[in-house]
C-alpha atoms as a PDB file:
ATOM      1  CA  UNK A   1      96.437 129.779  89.644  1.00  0.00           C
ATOM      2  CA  UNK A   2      97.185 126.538  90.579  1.00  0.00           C
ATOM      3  CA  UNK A   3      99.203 124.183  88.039  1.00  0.00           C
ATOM      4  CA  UNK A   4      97.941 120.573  86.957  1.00  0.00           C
ATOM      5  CA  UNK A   5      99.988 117.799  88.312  1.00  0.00           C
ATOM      6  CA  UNK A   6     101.996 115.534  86.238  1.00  0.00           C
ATOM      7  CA  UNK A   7     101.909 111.758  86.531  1.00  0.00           C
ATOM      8  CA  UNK A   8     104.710 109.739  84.506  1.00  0.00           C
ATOM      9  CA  UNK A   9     104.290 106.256  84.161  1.00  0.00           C
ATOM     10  CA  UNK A  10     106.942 104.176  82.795  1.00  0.00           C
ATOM     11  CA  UNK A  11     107.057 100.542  82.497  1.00  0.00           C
ATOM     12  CA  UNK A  12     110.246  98.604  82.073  1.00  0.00           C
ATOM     13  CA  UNK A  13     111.516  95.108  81.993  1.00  0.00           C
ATOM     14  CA  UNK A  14     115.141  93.970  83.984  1.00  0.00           C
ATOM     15  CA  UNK A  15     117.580  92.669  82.256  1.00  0.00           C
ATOM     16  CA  UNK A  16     117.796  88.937  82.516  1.00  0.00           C
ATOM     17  CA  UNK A  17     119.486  88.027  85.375  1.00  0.00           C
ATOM     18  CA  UNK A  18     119.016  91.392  87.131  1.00  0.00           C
ATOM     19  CA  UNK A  19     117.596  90.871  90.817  1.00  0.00           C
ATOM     20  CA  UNK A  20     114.939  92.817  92.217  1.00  0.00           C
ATOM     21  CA  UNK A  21     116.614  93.471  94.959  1.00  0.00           C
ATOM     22  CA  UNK A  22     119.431  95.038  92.461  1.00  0.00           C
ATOM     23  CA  UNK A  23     116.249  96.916  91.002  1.00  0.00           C
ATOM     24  CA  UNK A  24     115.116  98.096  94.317  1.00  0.00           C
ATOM     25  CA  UNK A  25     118.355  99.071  95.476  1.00  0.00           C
ATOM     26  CA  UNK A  26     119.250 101.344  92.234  1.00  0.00           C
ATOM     27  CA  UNK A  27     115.763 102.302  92.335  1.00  0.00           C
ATOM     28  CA  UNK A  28     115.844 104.210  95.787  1.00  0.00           C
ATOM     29  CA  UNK A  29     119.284 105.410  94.676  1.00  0.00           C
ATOM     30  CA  UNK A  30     117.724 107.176  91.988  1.00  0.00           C
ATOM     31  CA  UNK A  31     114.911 108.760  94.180  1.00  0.00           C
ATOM     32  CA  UNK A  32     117.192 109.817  96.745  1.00  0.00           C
ATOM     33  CA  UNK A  33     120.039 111.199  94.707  1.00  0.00           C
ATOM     34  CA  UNK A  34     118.808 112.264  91.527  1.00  0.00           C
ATOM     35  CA  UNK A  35     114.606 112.807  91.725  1.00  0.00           C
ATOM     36  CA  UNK A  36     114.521 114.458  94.938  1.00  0.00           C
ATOM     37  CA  UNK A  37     116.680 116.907  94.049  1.00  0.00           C
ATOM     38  CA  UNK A  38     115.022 117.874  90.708  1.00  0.00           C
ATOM     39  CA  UNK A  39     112.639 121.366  91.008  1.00  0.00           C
ATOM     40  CA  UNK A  40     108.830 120.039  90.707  1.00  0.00           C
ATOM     41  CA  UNK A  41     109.370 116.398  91.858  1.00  0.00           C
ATOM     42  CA  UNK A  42     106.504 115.223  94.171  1.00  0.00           C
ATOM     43  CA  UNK A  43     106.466 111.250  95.087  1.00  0.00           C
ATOM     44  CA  UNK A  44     107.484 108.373  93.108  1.00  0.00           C
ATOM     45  CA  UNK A  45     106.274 104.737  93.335  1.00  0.00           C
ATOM     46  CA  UNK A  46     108.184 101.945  92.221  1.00  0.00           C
ATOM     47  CA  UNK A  47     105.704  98.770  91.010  1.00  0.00           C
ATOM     48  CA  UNK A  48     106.420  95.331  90.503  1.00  0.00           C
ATOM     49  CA  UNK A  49     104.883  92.908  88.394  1.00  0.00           C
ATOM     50  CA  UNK A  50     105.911  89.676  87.228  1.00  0.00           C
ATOM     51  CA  UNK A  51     108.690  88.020  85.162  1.00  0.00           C
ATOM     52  CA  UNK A  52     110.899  91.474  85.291  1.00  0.00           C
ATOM     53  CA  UNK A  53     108.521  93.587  84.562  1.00  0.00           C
ATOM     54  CA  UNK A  54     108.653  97.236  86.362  1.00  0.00           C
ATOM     55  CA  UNK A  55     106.755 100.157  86.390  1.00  0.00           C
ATOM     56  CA  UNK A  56     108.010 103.895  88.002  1.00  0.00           C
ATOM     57  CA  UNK A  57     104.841 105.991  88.882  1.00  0.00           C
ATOM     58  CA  UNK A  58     106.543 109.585  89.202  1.00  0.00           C
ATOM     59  CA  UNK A  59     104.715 112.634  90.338  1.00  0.00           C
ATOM     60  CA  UNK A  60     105.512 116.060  89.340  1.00  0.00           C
ATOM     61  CA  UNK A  61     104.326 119.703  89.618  1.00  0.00           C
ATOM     62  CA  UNK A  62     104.302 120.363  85.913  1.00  0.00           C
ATOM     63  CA  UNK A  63     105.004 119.182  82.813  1.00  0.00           C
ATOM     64  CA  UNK A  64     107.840 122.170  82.473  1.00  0.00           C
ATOM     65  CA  UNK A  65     109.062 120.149  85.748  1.00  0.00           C
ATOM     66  CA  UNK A  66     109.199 116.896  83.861  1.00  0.00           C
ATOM     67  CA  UNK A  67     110.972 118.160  80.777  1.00  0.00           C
ATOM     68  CA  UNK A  68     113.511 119.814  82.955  1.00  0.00           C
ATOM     69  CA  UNK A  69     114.540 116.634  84.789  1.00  0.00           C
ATOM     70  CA  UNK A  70     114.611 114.908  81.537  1.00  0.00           C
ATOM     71  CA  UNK A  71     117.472 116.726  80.203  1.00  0.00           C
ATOM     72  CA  UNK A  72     119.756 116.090  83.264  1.00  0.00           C
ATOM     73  CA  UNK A  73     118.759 112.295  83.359  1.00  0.00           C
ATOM     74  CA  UNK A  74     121.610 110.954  80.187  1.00  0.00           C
ATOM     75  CA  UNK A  75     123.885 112.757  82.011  1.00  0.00           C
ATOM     76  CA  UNK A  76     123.461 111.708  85.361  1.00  0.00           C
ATOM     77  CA  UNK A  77     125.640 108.610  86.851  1.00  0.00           C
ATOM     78  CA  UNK A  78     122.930 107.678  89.134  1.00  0.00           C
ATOM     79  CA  UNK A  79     120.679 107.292  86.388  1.00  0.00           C
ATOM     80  CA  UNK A  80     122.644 105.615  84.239  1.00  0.00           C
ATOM     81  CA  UNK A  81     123.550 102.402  86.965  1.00  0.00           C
ATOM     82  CA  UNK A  82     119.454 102.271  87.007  1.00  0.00           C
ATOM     83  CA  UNK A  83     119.104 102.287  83.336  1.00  0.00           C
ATOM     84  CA  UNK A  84     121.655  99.992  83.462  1.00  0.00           C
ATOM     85  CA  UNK A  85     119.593  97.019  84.638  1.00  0.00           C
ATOM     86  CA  UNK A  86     116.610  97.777  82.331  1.00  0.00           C
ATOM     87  CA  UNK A  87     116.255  96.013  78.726  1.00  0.00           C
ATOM     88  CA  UNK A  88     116.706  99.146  76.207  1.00  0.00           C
ATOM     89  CA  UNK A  89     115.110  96.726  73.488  1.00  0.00           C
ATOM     90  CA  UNK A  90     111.743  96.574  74.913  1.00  0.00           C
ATOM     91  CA  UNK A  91     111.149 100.077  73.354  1.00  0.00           C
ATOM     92  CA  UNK A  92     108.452 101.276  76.228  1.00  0.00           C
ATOM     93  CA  UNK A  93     108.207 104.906  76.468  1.00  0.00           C
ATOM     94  CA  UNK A  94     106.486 106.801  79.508  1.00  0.00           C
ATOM     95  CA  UNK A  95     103.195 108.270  79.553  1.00  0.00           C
ATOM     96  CA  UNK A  96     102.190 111.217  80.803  1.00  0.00           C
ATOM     97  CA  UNK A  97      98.550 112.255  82.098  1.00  0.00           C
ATOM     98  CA  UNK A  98      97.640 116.214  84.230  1.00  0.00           C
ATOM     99  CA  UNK A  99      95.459 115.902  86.789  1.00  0.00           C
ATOM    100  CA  UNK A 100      93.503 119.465  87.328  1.00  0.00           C
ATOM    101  CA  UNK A 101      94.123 120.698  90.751  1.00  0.00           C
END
């Protein structure tokens, strides 16, 4: 049986000041260090709109997948320089949609 896939979406805005080429950079540090190496990760996009405002579209395998990453992502260092640029007081949470396969 094949699983559904997973799509995250979660927007964020920078903080002010924050460059998006400091975005981009911690951005593809994150993909390549942290999400790439999590069990169930698939693709991620990174969008841009305007005035600071961010979006990550993140594939995964399963919604067991997602979970799992989530509860290495506070503890990761990686993470946390990313998170680091992003305005905690927007309160934006991710979404989450399957997509039958």
């Amino acid at each position: 049986m094949q699983q559904d896939a997973v799509i995250e979406w979660a927007p964020f805005r920078t903080k002010p000041g924050v460059t998006a080429e400091a975005v981009i950079a911690a951005a593809d540090e994150v993909q390549k260090d942290f999400l790439a190496h999590q069990p169930g990760f698939v693709s991620r996009e990174l969008l841009r709109g305007g005035d600071g405002e961010w979006t990550d579209l993140v594939v995964w395998e399963s919604r067991a997948a997602v979970d799992a990453a989530m509860q290495k992502v506070a503890d990761d260092p990686v993470c946390g320089r990313y998170f680091s640029l992003m305005d905690m007081g927007e309160h934006r949470t991710a979404a989450y949609s399957c997509l039958g396969g």
